[in-house]
Protein backbone atom coordinates (compact mmCIF):
# COMPACT_ATOMS: atom_id res chain seq x y z
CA UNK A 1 48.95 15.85 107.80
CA UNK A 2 47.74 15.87 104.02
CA UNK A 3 45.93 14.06 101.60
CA UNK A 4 46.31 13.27 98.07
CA UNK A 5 43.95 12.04 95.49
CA UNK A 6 44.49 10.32 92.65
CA UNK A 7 41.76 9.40 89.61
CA UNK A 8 41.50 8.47 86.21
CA UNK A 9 39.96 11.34 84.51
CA UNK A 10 36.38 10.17 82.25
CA UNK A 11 36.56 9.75 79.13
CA UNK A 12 35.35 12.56 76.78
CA UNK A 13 32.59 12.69 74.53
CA UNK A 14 32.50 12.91 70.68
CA UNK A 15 31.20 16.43 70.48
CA UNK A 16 33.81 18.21 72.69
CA UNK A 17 36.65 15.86 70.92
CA UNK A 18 35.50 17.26 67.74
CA UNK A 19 35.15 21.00 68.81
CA UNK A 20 38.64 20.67 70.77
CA UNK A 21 40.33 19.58 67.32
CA UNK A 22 38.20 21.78 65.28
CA UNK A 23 39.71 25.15 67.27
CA UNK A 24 43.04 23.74 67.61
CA UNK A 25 42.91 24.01 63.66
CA UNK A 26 41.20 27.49 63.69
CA UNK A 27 44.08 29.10 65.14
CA UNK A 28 46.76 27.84 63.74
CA UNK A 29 47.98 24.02 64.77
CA UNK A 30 49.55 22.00 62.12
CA UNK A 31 49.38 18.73 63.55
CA UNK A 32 46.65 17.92 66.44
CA UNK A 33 47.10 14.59 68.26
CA UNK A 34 45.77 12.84 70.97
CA UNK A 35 47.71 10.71 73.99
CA UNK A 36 46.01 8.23 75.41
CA UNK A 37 46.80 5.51 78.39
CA UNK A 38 45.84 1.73 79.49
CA UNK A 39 42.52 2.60 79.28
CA UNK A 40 39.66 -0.03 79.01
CA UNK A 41 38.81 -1.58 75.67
CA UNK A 42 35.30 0.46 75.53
CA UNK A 43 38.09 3.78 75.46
CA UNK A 44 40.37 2.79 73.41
CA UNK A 45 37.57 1.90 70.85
CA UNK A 46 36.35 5.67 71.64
CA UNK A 47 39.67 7.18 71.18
CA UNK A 48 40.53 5.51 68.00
CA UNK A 49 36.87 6.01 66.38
CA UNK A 50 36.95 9.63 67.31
CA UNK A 51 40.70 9.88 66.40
CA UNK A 52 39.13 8.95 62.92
CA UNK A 53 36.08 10.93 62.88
CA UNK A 54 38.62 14.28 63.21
CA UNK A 55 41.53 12.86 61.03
CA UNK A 56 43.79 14.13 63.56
CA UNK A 57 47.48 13.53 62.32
CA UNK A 58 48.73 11.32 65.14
CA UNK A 59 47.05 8.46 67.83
CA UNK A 60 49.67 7.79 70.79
CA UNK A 61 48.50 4.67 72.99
CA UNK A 62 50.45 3.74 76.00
CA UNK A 63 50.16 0.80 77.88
CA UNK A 64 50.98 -0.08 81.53
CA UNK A 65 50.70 -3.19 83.26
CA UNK A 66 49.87 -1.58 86.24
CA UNK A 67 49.14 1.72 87.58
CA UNK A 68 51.89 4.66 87.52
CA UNK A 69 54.36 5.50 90.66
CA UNK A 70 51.73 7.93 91.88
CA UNK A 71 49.10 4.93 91.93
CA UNK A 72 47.78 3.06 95.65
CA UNK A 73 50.01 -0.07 95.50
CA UNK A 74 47.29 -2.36 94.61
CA UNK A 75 46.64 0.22 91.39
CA UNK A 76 50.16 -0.41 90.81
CA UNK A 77 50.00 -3.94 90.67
CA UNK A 78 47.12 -4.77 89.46
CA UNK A 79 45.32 -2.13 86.94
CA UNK A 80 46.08 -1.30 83.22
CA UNK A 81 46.55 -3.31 80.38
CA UNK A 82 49.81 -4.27 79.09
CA UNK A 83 51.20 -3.24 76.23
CA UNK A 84 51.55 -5.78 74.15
CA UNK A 85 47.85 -7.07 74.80
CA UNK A 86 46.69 -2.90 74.13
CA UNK A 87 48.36 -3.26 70.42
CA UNK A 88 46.42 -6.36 69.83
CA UNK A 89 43.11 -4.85 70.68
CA UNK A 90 44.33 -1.74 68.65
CA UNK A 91 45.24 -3.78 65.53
CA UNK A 92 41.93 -5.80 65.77
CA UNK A 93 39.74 -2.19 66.20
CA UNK A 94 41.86 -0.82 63.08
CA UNK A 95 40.98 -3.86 61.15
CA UNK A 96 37.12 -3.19 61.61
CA UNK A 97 37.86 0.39 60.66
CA UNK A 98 39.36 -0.32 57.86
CA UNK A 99 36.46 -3.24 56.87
CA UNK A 100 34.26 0.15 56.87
CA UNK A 101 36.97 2.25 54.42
CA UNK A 102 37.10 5.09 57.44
CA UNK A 103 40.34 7.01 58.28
CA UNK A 104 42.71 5.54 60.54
CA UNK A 105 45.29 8.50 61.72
CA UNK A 106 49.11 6.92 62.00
CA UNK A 107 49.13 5.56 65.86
CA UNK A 108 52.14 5.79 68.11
CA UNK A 109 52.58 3.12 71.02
CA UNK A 110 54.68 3.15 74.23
CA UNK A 111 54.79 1.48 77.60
CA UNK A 112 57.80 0.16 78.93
CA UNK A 113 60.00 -0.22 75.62
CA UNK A 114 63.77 -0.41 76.08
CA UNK A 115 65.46 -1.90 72.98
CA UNK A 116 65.43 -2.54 69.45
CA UNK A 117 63.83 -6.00 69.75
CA UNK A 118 60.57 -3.84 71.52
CA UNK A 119 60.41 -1.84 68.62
CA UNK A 120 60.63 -4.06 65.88
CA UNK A 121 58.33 -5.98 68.28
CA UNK A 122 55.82 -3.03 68.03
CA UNK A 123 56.01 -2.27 64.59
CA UNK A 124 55.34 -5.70 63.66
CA UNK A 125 52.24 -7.18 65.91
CA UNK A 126 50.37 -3.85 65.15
CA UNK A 127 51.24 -3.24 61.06
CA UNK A 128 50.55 -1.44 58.99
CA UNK A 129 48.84 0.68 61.55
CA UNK A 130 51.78 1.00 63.91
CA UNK A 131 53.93 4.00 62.62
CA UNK A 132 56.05 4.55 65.65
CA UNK A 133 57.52 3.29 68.45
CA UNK A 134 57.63 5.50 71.70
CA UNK A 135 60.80 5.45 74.19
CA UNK A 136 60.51 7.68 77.11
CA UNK A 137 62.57 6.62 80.04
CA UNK A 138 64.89 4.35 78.51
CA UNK A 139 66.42 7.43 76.68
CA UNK A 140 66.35 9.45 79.60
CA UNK A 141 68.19 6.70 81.75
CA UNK A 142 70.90 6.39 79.08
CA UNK A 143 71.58 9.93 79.50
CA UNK A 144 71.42 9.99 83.13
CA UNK A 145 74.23 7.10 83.25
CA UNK A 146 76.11 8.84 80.86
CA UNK A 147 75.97 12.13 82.61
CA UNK A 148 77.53 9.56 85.76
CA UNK A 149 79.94 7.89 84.16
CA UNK A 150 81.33 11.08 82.01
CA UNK A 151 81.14 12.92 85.60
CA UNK A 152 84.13 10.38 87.13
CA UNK A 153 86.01 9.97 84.40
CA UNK A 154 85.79 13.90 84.08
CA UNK A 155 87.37 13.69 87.64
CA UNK A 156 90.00 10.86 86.78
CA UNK A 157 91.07 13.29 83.66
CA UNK A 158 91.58 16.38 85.79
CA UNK A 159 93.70 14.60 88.48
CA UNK A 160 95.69 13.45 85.16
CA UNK A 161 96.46 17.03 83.74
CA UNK A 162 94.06 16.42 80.43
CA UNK A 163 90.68 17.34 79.42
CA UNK A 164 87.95 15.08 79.79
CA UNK A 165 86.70 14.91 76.45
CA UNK A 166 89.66 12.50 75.91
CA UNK A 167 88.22 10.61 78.51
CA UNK A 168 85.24 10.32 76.51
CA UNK A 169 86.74 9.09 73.65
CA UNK A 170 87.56 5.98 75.23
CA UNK A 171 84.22 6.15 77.65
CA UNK A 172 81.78 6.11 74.55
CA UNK A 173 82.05 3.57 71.22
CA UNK A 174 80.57 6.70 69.38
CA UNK A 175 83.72 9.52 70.46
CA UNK A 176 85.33 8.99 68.23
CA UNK A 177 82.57 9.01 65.06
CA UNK A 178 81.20 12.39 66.71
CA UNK A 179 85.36 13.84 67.10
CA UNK A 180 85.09 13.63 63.36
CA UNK A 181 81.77 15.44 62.84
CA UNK A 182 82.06 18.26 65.03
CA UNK A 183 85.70 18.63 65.25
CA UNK A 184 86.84 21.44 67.76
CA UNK A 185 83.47 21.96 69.20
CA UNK A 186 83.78 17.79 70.52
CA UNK A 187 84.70 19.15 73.59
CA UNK A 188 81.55 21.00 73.69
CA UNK A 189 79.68 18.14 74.03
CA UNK A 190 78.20 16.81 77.48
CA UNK A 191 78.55 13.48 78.51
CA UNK A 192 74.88 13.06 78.84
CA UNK A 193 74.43 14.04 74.98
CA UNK A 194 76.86 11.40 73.95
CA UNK A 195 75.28 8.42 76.55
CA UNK A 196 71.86 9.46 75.13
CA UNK A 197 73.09 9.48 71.53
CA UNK A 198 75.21 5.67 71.67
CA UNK A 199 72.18 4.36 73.11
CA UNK A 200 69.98 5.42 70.28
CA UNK A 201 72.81 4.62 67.67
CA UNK A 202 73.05 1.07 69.32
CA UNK A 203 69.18 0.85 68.72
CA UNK A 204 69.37 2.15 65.02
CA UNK A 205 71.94 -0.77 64.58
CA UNK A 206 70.12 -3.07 66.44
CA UNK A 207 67.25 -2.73 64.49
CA UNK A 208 68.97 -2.51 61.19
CA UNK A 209 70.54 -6.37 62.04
CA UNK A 210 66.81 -7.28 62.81
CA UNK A 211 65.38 -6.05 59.60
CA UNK A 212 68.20 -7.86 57.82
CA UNK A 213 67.59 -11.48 59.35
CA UNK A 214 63.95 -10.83 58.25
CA UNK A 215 65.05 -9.92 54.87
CA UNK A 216 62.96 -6.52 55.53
CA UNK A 217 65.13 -3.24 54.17
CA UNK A 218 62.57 -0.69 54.90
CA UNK A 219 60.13 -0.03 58.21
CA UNK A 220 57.01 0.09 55.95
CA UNK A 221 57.63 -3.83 54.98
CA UNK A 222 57.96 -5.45 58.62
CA UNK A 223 54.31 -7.26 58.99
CA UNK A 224 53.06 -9.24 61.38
CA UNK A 225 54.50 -12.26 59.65
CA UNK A 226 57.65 -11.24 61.01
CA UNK A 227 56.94 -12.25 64.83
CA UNK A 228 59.07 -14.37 66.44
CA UNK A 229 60.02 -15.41 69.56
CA UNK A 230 63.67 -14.69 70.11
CA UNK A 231 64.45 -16.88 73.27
C-alpha cells in the first residue's frame, strides 16, 4: 500500500561547499560546520580537504558499522565503516594535510560511543586532530531510564505520604550533591535531568581515573601513545 525510498545523498562539489560556507558567513553565522557519515574513503578525503579549503570551525564524522534503522536489512548489516577504522583513515588524511602546512578545522567523531573508555578511546587513536567526542543516544537513554525509574519511585513516594524528590535522593548517587546546589528548587528537578546528569558525571569521573593511570592531567596531552587494550 506504500513505498519508501531510501538513498545516500551524492556527495557535493567544491564550488557549492565553498559558496554554501561563504553565505552562511555573509549573513551572520559565527561558527559554520559540516556533519558528515560512514561515507567512503574517496568522501571523507573530500569532506576533510574542503573542510580545510573553507576553514570552517568544526568537522563532525560519524561512523556506523552498518546502515541506520531506516536502512534494507542487508544495508544494515553490511554497509558503512566503523568507527574506529573511520578515525584511522581520518588521522592518516590529517597527517598528509598537515605534511602540506594546510588548515585542518578541529573534527568531532561519533558512532556508537557509550562510556568514558570510548572517549578517551577517541581522543587518543585520532590526536591531536580529535577535539571531541560525540554521544548521542547514550545520553538520551540515560535520561529515558531515569525518567522510568524516577516515575515508580515517584509512585512508591506518594502511596508513602512524601514527595518524591526524597525518593530521588536515594534513587540517584548525585541527589544529594545537586540538594546542595539548588536548594529549594531540588524538587524542581525531573528525574530525567538528574539520570541524564549522573550519567555524564559518572563519565567525567571515569575519564578523569583514565587520564590519571596514563599520567595525562589535561585532554590536549592524551596521544596516541596512550592506546591500550583494557581487557
Amino acid at each position: 500500500s506504500e513505498f519508501e525510498r531510501h538513498s545516500r545523498l551524492g556527495m557535493v562539489d567544491d564550488e557549492a561547499f565553498y559558496n554554501s560556507v561563504e553565505h552562511l558567513r555573509s549573513v551572520g553565522a559565527k561558527y559554520v560546520t559540516l556533519k558528515t557519515g560512514a561515507y567512503r574513503p574517496a568522501d571523507l578525503a573530500r569532506a576533510l580537504k574542503f573542510s580545510s579549503e573553507a576553514k570552517i570551525d568544526l568537522l563532525t564524522i560519524d561512523g556506523a558499522g552498518g546502515g541506520t534503522g531506516m536502512s534494507p536489512w542487508r544495508m544494515m548489516n553490511e554497509w558503512g565503516i566503523p568507527t574506529v577504522e573511520l578515525e584511522c583513515l581520518t588521522y592518516q588524511m590529517c597527517e598528509r594535510l598537515k605534511a602540506k602546512g594546510a588548515y585542518i578545522p578541529p573534527i568531532a567523531v561519533g558512532g556508537g560511543l557509550s562510556l568514558e573508555d570510548h572517549m578517551f578511546k577517541v581522543l587518543a587513536l585520532g590526536a591531536p586532530y580529535i577535539k571531541a567526542a560525540l554521544f548521542g543516544r547514550a545520553i538520551m537513554t540515560a535520561a529515558m531510564v531515569g525518567k522510568t525509574h524516577g516515575r515508580l519511585v515517584a509512585e512508591k513516594m506518594e502511596l508513602e505520604g512524601e514527595e518524591p524528590s526524597e525518593g530521588y535522593l536515594k534513587l540517584f548517587a548525585v541527589g544529594a550533591e545537586l540538594k546542595e546546589r539548588f536548594g529549594g528548587d531540588f524538587a524542581k528537578l525531573t528525574p530525567g535531568a538528574m539520570g541524564m546528569y549522573s550519567y555524564i558525571d559518572r563519565m567525567k569521573q571515569g575519564l578523569q581515573q583514565l587520564m590519571a593511570g596514563a599520567r595525562k592531567f589535561g585532554l590536549q596531552y592524551i596521544d596516541r601513545d596512550d592506546l591500550v587494550a583494557l581487557t
